[in-house]
N, C-alpha and C. Protein backbone atom coordinates (compact mmCIF):
# COMPACT_ATOMS: atom_id res chain seq x y z
N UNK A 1 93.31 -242.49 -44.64
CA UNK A 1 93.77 -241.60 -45.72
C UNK A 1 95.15 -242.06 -46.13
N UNK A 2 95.37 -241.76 -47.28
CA UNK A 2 96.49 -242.71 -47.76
C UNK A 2 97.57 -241.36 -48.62
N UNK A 3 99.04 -241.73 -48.90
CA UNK A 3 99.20 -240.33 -49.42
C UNK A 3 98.84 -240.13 -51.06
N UNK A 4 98.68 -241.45 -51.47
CA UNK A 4 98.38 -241.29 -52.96
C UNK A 4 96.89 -240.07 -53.10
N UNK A 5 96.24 -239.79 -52.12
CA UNK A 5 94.65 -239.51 -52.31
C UNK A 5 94.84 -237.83 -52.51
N UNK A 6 96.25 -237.12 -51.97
CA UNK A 6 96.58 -235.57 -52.02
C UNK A 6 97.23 -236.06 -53.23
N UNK A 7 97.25 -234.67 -54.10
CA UNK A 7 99.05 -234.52 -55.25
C UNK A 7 99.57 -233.59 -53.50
N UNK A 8 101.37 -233.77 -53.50
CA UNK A 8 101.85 -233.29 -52.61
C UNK A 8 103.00 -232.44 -54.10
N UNK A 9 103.43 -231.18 -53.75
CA UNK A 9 103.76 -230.29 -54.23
C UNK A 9 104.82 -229.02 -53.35
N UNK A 10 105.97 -228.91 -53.68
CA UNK A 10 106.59 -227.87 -52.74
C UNK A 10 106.96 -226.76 -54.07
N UNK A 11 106.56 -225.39 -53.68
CA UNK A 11 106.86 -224.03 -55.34
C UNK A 11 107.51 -223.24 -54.17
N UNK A 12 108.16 -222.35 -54.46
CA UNK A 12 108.35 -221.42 -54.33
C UNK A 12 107.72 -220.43 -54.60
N UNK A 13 107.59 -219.46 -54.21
CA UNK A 13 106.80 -218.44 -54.31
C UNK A 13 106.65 -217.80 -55.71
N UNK A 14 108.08 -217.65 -56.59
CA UNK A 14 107.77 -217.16 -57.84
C UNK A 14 107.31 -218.36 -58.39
N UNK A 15 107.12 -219.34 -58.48
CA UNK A 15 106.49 -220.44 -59.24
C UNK A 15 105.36 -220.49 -58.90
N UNK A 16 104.36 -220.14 -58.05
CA UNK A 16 103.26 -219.95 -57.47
C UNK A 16 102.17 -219.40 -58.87
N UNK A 17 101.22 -219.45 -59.50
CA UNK A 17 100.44 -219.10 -60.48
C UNK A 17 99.50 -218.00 -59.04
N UNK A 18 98.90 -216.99 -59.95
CA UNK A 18 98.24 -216.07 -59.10
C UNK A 18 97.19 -216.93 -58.82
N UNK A 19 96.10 -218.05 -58.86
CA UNK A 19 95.17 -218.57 -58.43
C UNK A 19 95.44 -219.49 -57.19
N UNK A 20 96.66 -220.00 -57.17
CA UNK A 20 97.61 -221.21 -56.14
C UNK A 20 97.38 -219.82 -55.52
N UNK A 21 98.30 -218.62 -55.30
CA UNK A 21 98.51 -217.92 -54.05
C UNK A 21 97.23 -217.13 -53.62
N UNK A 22 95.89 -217.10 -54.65
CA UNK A 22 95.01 -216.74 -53.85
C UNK A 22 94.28 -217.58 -53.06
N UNK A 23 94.11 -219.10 -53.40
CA UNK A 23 93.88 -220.42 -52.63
C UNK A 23 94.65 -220.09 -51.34
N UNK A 24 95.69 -220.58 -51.27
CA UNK A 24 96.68 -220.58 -50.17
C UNK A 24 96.25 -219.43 -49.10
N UNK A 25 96.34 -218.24 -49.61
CA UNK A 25 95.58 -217.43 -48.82
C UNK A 25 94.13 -217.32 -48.41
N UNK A 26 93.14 -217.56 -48.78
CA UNK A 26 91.84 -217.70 -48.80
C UNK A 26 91.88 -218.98 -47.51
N UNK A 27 92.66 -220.18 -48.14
CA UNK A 27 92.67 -221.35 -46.79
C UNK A 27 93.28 -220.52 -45.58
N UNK A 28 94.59 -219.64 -45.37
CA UNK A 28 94.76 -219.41 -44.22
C UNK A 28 94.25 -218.69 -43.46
N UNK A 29 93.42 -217.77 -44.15
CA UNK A 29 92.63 -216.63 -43.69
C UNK A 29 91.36 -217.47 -43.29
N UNK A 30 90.94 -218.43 -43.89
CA UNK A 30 89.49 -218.93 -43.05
C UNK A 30 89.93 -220.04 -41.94
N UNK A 31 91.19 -220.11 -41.59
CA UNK A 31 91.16 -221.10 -40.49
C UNK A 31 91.74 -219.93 -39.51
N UNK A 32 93.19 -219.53 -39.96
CA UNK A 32 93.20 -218.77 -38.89
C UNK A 32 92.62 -217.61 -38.60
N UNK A 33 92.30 -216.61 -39.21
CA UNK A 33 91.50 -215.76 -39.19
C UNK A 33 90.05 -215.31 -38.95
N UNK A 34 89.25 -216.31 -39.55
CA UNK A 34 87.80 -216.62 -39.39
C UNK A 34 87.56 -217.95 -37.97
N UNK A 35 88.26 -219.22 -38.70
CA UNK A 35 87.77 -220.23 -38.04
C UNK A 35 88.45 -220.02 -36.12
N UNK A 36 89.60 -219.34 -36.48
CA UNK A 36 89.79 -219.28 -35.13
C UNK A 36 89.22 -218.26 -34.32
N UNK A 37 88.84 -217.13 -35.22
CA UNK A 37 88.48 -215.99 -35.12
C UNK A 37 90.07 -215.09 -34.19
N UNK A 38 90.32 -214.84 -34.77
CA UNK A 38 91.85 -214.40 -34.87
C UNK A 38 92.49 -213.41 -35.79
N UNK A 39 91.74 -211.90 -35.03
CA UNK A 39 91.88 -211.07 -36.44
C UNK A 39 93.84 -210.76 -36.36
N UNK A 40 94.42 -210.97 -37.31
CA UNK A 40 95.72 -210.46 -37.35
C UNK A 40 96.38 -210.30 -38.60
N UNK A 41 97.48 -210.06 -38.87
CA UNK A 41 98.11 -209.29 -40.13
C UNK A 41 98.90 -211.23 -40.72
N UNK A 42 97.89 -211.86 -41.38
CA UNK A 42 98.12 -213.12 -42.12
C UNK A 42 99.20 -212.68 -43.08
N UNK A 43 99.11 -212.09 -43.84
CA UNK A 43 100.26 -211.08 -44.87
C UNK A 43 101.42 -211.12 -44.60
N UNK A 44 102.21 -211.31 -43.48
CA UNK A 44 103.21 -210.79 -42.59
C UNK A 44 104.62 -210.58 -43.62
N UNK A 45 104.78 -210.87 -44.68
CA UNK A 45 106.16 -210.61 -45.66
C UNK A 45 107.04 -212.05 -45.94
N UNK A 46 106.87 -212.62 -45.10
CA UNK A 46 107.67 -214.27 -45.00
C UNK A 46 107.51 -214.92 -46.44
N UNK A 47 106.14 -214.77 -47.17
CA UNK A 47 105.50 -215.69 -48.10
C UNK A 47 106.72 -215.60 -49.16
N UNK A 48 107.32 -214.53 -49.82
CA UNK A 48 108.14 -214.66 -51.04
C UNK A 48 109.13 -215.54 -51.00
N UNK A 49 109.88 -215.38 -49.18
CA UNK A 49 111.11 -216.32 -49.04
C UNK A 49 110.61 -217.81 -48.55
N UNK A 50 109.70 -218.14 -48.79
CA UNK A 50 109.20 -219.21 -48.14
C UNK A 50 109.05 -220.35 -49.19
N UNK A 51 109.03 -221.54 -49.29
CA UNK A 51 108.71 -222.84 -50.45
C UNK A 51 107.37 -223.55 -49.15
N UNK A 52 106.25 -223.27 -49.85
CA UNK A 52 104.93 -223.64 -49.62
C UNK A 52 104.70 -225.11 -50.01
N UNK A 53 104.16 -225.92 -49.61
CA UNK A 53 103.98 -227.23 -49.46
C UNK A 53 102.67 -227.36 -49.42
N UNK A 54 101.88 -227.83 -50.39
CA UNK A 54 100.70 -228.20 -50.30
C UNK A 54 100.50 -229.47 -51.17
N UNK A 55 99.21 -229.69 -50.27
CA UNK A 55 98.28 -231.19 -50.60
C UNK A 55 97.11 -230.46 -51.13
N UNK A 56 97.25 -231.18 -52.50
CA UNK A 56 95.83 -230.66 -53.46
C UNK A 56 94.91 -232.30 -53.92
N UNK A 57 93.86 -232.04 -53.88
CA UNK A 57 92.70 -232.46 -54.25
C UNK A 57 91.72 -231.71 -55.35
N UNK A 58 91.90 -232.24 -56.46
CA UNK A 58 90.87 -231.92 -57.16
C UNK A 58 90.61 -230.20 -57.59
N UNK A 59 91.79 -229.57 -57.27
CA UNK A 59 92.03 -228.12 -57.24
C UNK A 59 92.10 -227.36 -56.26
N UNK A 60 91.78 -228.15 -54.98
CA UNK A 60 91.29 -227.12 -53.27
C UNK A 60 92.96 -227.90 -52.93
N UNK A 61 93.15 -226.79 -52.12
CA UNK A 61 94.10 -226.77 -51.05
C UNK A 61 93.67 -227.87 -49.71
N UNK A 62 94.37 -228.86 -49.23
CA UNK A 62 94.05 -230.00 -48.27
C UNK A 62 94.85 -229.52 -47.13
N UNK A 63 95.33 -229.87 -47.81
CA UNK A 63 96.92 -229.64 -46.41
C UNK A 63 98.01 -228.40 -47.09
N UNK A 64 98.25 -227.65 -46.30
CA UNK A 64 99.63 -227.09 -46.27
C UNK A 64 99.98 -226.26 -45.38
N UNK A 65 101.37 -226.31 -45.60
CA UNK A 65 102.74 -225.84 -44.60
C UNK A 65 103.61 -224.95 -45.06
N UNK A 66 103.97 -224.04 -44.34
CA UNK A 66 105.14 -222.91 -44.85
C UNK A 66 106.35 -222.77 -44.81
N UNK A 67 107.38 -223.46 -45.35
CA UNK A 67 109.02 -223.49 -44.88
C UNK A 67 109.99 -222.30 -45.03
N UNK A 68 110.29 -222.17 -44.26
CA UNK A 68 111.47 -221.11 -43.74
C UNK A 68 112.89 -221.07 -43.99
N UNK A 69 113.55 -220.47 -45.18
CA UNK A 69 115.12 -220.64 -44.91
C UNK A 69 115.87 -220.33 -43.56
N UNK A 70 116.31 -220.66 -43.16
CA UNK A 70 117.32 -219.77 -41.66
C UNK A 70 117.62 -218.56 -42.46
N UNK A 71 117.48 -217.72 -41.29
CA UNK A 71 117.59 -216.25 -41.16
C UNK A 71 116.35 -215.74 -41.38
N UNK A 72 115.15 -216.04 -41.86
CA UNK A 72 114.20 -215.62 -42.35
C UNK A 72 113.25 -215.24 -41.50
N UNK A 73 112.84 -216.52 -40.27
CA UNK A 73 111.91 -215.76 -39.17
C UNK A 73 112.95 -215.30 -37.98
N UNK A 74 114.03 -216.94 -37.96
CA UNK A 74 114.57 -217.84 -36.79
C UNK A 74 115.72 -217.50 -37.38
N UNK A 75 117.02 -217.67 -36.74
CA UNK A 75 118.29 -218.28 -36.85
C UNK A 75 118.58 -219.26 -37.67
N UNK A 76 117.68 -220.44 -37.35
CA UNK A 76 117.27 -221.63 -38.10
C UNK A 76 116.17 -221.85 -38.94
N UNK A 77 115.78 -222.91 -39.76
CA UNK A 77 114.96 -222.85 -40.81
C UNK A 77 113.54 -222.96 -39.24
N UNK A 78 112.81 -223.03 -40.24
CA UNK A 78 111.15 -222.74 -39.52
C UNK A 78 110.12 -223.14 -39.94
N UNK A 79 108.89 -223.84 -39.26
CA UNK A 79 107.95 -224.69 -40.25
C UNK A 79 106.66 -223.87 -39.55
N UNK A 80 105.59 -223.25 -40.74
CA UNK A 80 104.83 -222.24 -39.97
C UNK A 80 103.84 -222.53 -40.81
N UNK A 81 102.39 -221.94 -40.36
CA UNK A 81 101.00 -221.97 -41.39
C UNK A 81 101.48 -223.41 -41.36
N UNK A 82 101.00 -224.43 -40.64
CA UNK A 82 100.83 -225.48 -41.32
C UNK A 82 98.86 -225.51 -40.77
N UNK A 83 98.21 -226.45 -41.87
CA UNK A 83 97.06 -226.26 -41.83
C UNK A 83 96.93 -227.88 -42.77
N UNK A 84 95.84 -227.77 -42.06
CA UNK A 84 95.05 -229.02 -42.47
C UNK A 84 93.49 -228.91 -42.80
N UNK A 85 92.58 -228.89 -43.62
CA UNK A 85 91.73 -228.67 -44.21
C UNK A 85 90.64 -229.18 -43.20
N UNK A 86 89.43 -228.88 -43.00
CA UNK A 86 88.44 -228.98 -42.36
C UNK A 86 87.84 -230.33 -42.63
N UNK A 87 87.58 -231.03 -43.56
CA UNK A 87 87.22 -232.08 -43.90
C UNK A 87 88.18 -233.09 -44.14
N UNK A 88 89.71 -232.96 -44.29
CA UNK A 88 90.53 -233.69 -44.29
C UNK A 88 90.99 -234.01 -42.67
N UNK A 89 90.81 -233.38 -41.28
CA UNK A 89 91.47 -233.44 -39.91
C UNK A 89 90.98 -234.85 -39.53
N UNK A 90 91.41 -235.32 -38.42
CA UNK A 90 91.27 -236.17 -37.82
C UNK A 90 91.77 -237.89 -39.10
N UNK A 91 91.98 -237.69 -40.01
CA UNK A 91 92.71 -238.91 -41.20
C UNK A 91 93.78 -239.33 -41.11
N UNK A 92 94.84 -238.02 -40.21
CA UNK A 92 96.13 -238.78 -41.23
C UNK A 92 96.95 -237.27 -41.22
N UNK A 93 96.62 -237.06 -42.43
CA UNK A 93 96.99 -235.98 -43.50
C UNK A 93 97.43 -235.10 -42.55
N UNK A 94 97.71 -234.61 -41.29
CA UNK A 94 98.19 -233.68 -40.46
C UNK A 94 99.97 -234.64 -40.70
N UNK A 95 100.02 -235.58 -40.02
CA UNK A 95 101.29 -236.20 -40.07
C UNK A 95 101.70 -236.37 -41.12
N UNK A 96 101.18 -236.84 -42.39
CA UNK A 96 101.88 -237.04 -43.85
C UNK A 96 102.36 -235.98 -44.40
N UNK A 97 101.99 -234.25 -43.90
CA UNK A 97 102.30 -233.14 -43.71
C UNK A 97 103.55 -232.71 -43.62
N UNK A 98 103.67 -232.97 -42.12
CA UNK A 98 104.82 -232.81 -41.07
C UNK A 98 106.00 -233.32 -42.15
N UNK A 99 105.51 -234.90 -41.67
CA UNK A 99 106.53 -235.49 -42.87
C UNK A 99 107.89 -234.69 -43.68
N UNK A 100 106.68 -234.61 -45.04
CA UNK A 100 107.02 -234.16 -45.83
C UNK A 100 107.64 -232.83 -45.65
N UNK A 101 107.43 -231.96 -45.47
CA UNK A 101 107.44 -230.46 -44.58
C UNK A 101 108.89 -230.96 -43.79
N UNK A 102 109.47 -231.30 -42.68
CA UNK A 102 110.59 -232.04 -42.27
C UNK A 102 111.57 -232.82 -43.58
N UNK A 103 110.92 -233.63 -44.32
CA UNK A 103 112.09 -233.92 -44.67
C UNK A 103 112.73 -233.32 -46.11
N UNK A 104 111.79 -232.13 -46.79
CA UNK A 104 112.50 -231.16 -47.66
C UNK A 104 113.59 -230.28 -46.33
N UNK A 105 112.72 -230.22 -45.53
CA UNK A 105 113.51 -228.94 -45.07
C UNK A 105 115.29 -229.31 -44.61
N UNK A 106 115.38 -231.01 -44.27
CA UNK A 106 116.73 -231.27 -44.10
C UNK A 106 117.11 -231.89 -45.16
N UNK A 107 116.72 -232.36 -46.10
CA UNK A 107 117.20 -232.71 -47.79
C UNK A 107 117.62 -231.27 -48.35
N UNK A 108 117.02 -229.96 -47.98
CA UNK A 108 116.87 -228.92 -49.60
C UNK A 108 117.58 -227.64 -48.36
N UNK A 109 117.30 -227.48 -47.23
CA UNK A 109 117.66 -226.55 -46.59
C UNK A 109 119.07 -226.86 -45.59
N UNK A 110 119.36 -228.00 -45.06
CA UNK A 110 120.47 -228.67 -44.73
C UNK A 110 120.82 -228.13 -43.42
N UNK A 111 119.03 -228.68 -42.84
CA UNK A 111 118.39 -228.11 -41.23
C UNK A 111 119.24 -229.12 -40.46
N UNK A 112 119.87 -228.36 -39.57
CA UNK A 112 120.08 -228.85 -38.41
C UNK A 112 119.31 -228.95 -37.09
N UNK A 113 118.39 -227.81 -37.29
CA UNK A 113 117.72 -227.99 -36.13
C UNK A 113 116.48 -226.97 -37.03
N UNK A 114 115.00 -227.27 -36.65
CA UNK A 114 113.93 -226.60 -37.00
C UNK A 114 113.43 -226.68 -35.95
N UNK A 115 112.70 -224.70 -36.28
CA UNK A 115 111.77 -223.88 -35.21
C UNK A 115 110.55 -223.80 -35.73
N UNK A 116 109.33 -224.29 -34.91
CA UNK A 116 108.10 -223.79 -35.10
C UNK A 116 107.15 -223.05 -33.95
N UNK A 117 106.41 -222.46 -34.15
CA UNK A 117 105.73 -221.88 -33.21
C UNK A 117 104.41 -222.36 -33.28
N UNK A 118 103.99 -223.42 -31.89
CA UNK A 118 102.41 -224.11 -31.76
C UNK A 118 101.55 -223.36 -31.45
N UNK A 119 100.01 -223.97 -32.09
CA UNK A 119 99.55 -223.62 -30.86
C UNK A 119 99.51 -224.40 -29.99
N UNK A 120 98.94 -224.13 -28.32
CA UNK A 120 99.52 -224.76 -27.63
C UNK A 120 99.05 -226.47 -27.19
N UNK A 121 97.42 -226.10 -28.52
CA UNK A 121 96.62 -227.40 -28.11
C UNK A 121 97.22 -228.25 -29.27
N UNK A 122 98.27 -228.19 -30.16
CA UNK A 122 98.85 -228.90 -31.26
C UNK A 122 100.23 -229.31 -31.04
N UNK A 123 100.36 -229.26 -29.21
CA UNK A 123 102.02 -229.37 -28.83
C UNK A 123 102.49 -231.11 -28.96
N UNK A 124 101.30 -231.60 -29.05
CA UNK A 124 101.53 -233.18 -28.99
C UNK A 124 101.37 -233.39 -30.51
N UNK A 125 100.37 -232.84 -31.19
CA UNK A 125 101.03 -233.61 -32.75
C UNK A 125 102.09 -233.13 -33.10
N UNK A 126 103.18 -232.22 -32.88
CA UNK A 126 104.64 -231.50 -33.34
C UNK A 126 105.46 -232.06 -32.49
N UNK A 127 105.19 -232.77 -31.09
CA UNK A 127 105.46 -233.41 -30.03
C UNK A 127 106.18 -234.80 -30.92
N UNK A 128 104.81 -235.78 -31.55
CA UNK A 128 104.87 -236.70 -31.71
C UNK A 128 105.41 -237.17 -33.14
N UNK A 129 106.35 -236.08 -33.55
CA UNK A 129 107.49 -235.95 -34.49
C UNK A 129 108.46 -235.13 -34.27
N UNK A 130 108.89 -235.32 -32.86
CA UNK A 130 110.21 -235.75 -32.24
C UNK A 130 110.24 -233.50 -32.12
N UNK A 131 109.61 -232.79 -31.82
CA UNK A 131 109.50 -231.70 -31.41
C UNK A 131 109.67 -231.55 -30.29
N UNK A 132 110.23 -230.82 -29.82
CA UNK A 132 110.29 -230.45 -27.84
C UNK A 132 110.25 -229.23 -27.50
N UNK A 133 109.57 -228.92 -26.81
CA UNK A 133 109.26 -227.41 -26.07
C UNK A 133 110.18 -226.75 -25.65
N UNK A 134 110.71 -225.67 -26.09
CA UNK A 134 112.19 -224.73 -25.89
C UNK A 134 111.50 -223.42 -25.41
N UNK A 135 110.59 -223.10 -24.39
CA UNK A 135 110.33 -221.80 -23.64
C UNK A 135 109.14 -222.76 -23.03
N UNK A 136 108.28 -221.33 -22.60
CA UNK A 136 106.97 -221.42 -21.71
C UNK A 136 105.90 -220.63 -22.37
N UNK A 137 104.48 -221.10 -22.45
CA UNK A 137 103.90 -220.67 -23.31
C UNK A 137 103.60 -219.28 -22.83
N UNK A 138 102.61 -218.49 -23.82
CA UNK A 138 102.82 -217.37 -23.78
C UNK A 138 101.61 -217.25 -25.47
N UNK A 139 100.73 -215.73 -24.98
CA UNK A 139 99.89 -215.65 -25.68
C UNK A 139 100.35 -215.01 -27.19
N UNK A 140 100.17 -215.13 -28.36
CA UNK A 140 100.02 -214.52 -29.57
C UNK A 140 98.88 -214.23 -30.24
N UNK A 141 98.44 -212.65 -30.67
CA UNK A 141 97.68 -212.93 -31.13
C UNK A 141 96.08 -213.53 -30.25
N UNK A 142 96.30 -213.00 -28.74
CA UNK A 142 94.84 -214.05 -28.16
C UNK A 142 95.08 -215.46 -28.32
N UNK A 143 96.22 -216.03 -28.97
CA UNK A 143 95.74 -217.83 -28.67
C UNK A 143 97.12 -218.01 -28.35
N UNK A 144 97.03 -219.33 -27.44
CA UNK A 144 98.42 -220.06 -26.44
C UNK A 144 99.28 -220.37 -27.21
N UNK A 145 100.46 -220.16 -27.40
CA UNK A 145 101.20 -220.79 -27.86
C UNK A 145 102.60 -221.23 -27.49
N UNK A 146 103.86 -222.08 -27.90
CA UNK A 146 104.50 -222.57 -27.27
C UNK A 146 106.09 -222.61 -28.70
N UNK A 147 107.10 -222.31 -28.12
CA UNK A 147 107.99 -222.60 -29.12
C UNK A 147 108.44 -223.89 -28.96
N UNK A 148 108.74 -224.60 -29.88
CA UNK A 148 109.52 -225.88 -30.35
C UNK A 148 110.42 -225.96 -31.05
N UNK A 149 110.82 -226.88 -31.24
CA UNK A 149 112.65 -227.42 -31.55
C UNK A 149 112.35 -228.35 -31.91
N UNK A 150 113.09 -228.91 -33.25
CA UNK A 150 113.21 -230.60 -33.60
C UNK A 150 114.86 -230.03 -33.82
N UNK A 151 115.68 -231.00 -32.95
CA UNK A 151 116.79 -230.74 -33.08
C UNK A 151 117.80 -232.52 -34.18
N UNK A 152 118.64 -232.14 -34.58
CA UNK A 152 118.94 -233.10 -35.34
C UNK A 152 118.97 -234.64 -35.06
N UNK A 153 119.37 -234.89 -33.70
CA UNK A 153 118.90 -236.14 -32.58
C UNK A 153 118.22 -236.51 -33.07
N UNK A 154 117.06 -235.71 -33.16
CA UNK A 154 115.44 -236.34 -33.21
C UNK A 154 115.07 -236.71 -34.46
N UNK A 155 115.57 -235.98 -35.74
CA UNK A 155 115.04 -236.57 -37.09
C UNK A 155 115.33 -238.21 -37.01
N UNK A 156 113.94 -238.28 -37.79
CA UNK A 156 113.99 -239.60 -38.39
C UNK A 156 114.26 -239.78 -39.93
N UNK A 157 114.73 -241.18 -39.92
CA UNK A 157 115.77 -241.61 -41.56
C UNK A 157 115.18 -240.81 -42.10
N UNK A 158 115.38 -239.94 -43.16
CA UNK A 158 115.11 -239.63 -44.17
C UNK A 158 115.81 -240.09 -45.84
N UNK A 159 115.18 -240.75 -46.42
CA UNK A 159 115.78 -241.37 -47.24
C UNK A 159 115.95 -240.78 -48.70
C-alpha cells in the first residue's frame, strides 16, 4: 500500500460536512463498538476540540485518528480513535497513520510529549514509533489496555 492510494486530510471539527462526521462515526462505532463488541459511550465530548485525520478512498473512511490539544483529555496533546479499516489492516496504512497523526501533532500543536491510550494487543505497533509504556495495564471498558508516551527523544525528523 502506498500513500498516494488514501487522500490524507486533517478538519477540524467545524469544517467537518454533516456526512464526513456521520462516516467517522458509523466507522468508530462498527469497530469499536460492534467489531469489538464493546458497548460504551463512543460520543464522549472530545470530538469538537479534536482535528480528525482521515484516509479516504473513494468516499469511505480507510484510516483515521483523533488528535488532542493538551488540556483536552491529558496535560499533553493525545492521539486516540485511531482505526484502520477492515480491508485496509495488515498493508501499511496503520503506520502511514501514526505518521502523519505524529507529525501534525508536533508541527501544528508544538507536542512535546504525546499520550495515547492502547489497546494492549496494539502496544508494539505504537511501540514501534518510538511509544513507551508509562503505567501497568489495566482494563477499560472490558478490553486491556496500557498508557503510552512518545516523549520528544523519540520523535523522528519531521520535516
Amino acid at each position: 500500500m502506498t500513500e498516494k492510494e488514501l487522500n490524507w486530510s486533517f478538519k477540524r471539527f467545524n469544517e467537518l460536512s454533516g456526512i464526513e462526521v456521520y462516516e467517522m462515526l458509523k466507522l468508530r462505532v462498527a469497530v469499536f463498538v460492534v467489531e469489538q463488541q464493546c458497548p460504551y459511550m463512543e460520543v464522549d465530548g472530545h470530538d469538537m476540540e479534536a482535528v480528525h485525520l482521515f484516509g479516504m478512498r473513494d468516499g469511505e473512511i480507510k484510516a483515521y485518528a483523533r488528535l488532542l490539544p493538551a488540556g483536552v483529555k491529558y496535560e499533553e496533546p493525545s492521539l486516540g480513535r485511531v482505526i484502520v479499516h477492515e480491508d485496509q489492516r495488515g498493508k501499511g496504512v496503520s503506520h502511514i497513520l501514526m505518521s502523519k497523526a505524529v507529525e501534525f501533532m508536533i508541527k501544528n500543536f508544538h507536542a512535546e510529549k504525546i499520550q495515547l491510550q492502547a489497546q494492549l494487543h496494539l502496544q508494539q505497533l505504537y511501540g514501534s514509533h518510538g511509544f513507551e509504556v508509562i503505567g501497568e495495564p489495566y482494563e477499560d471498558d472490558g478490553i486491556p489496555h496500557i498508557d503510552m508516551l512518545l516523549a520528544k527523544k523519540s520523535f523522528r525528523k519531521v520535516e
